[in-house]
C-alpha atoms as a PDB file:
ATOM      1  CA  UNK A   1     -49.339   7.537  53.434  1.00  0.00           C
ATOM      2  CA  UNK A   2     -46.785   7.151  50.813  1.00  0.00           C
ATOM      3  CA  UNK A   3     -47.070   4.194  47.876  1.00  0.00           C
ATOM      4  CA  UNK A   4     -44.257   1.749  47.977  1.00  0.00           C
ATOM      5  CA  UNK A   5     -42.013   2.813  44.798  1.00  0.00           C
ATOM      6  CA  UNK A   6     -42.956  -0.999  42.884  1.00  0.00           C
ATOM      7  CA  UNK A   7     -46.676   0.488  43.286  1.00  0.00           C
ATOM      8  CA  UNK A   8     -45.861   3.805  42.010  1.00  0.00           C
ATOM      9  CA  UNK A   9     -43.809   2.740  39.373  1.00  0.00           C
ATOM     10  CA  UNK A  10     -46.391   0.577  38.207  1.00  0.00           C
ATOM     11  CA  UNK A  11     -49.002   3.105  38.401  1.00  0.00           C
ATOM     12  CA  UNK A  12     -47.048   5.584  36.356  1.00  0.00           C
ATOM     13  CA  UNK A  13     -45.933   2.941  33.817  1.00  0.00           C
ATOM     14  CA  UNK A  14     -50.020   2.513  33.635  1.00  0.00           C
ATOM     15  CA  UNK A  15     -50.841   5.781  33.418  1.00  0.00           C
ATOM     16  CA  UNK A  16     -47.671   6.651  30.614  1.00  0.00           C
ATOM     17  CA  UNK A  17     -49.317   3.746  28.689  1.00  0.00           C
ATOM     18  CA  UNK A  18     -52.990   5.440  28.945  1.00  0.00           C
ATOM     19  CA  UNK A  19     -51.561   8.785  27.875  1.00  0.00           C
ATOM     20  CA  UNK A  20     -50.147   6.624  24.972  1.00  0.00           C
ATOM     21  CA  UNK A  21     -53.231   5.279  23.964  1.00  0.00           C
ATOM     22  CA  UNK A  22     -55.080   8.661  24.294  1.00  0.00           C
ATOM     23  CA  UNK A  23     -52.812  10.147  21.543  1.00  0.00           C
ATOM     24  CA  UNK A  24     -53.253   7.240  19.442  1.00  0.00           C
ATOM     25  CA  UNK A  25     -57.426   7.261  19.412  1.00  0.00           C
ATOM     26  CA  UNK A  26     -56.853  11.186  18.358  1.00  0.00           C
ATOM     27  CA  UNK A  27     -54.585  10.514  15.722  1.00  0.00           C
ATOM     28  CA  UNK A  28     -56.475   7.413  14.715  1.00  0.00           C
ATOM     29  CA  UNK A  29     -59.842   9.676  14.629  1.00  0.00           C
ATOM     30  CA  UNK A  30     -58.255  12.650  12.762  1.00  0.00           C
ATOM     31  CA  UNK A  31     -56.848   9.981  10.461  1.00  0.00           C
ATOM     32  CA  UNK A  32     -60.017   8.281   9.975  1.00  0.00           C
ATOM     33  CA  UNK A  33     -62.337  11.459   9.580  1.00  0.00           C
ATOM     34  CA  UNK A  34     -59.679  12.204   6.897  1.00  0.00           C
ATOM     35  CA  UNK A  35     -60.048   8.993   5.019  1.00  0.00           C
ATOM     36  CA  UNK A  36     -63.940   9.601   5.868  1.00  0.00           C
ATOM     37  CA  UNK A  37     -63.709  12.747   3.211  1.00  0.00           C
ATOM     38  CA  UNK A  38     -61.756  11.192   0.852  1.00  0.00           C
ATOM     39  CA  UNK A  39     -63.382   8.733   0.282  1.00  0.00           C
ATOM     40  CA  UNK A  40     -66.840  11.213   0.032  1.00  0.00           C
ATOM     41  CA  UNK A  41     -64.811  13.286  -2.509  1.00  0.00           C
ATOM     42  CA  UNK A  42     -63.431   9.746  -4.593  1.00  0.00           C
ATOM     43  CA  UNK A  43     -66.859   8.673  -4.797  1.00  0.00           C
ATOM     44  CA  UNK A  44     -67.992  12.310  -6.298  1.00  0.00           C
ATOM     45  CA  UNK A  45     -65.097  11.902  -8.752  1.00  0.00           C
ATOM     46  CA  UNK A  46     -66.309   8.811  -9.591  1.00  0.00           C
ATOM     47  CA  UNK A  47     -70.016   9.762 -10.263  1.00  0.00           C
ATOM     48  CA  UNK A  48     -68.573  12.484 -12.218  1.00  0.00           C
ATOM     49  CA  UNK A  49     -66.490  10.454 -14.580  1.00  0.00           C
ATOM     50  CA  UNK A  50     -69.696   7.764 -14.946  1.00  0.00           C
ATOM     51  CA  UNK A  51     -71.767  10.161 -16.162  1.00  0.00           C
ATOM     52  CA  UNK A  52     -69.247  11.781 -18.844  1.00  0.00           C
ATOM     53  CA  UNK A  53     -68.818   8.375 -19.809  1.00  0.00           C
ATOM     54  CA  UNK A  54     -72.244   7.999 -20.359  1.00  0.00           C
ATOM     55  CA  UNK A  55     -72.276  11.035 -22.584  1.00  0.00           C
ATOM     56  CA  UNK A  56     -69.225   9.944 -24.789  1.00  0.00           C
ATOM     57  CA  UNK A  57     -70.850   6.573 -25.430  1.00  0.00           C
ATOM     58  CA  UNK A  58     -74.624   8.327 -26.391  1.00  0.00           C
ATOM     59  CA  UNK A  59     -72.336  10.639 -28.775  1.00  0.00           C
ATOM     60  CA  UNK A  60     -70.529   7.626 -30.248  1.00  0.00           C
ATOM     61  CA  UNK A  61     -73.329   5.837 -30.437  1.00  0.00           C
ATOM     62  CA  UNK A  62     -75.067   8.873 -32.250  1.00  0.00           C
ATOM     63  CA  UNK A  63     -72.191   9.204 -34.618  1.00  0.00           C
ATOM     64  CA  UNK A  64     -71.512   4.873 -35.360  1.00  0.00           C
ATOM     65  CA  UNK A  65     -75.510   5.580 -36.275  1.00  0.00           C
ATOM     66  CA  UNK A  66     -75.157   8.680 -38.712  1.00  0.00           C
ATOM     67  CA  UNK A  67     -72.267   6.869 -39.925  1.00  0.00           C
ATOM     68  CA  UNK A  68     -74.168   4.039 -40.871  1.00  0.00           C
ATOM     69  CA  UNK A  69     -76.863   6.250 -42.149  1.00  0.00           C
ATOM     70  CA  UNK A  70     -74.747   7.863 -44.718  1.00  0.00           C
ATOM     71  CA  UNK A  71     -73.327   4.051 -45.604  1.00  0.00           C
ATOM     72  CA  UNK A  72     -76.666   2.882 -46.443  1.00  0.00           C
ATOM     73  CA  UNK A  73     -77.961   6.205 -48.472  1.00  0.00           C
ATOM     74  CA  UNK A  74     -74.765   6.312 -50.302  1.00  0.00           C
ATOM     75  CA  UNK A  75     -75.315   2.602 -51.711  1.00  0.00           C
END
């Protein structure tokens, strides 16, 4: 028994729509797994440049000290 053509269109305009949405959630999940490892590799970068931060400061710190060192022996 054959669908009325209103059904079937309806069905196939459902089904064209599902197909759509299918392909979106992929590209949405590739797109978010990508963001997902930028984000892990941002947040490495970021611990990186903290902690060379840290290390100018303790050798600036170091040197405003000498500095002041040599200031008060030379008086």
């Amino acid at each position: 028994m054959a669908l009325p053509s209103a059904i079937r269109q309806e069905l196939d305009q459902l089904l064209a729509k599902v197909n759509d949405l299918v392909n979106q959630n992929a590209q949405l999940q590739s797109e978010l797994a990508s963001l997902r490892d930028q984000h892990s590799k941002l947040g490495q970068e970021k611990a990186g440049l903290l902690a060379k931060n840290e290390q100018a400061r303790t050798r600036v710190e170091a040197m405003i000290a000498r500095l002041r060192a040599l200031e008060t022996s030379g008086e």
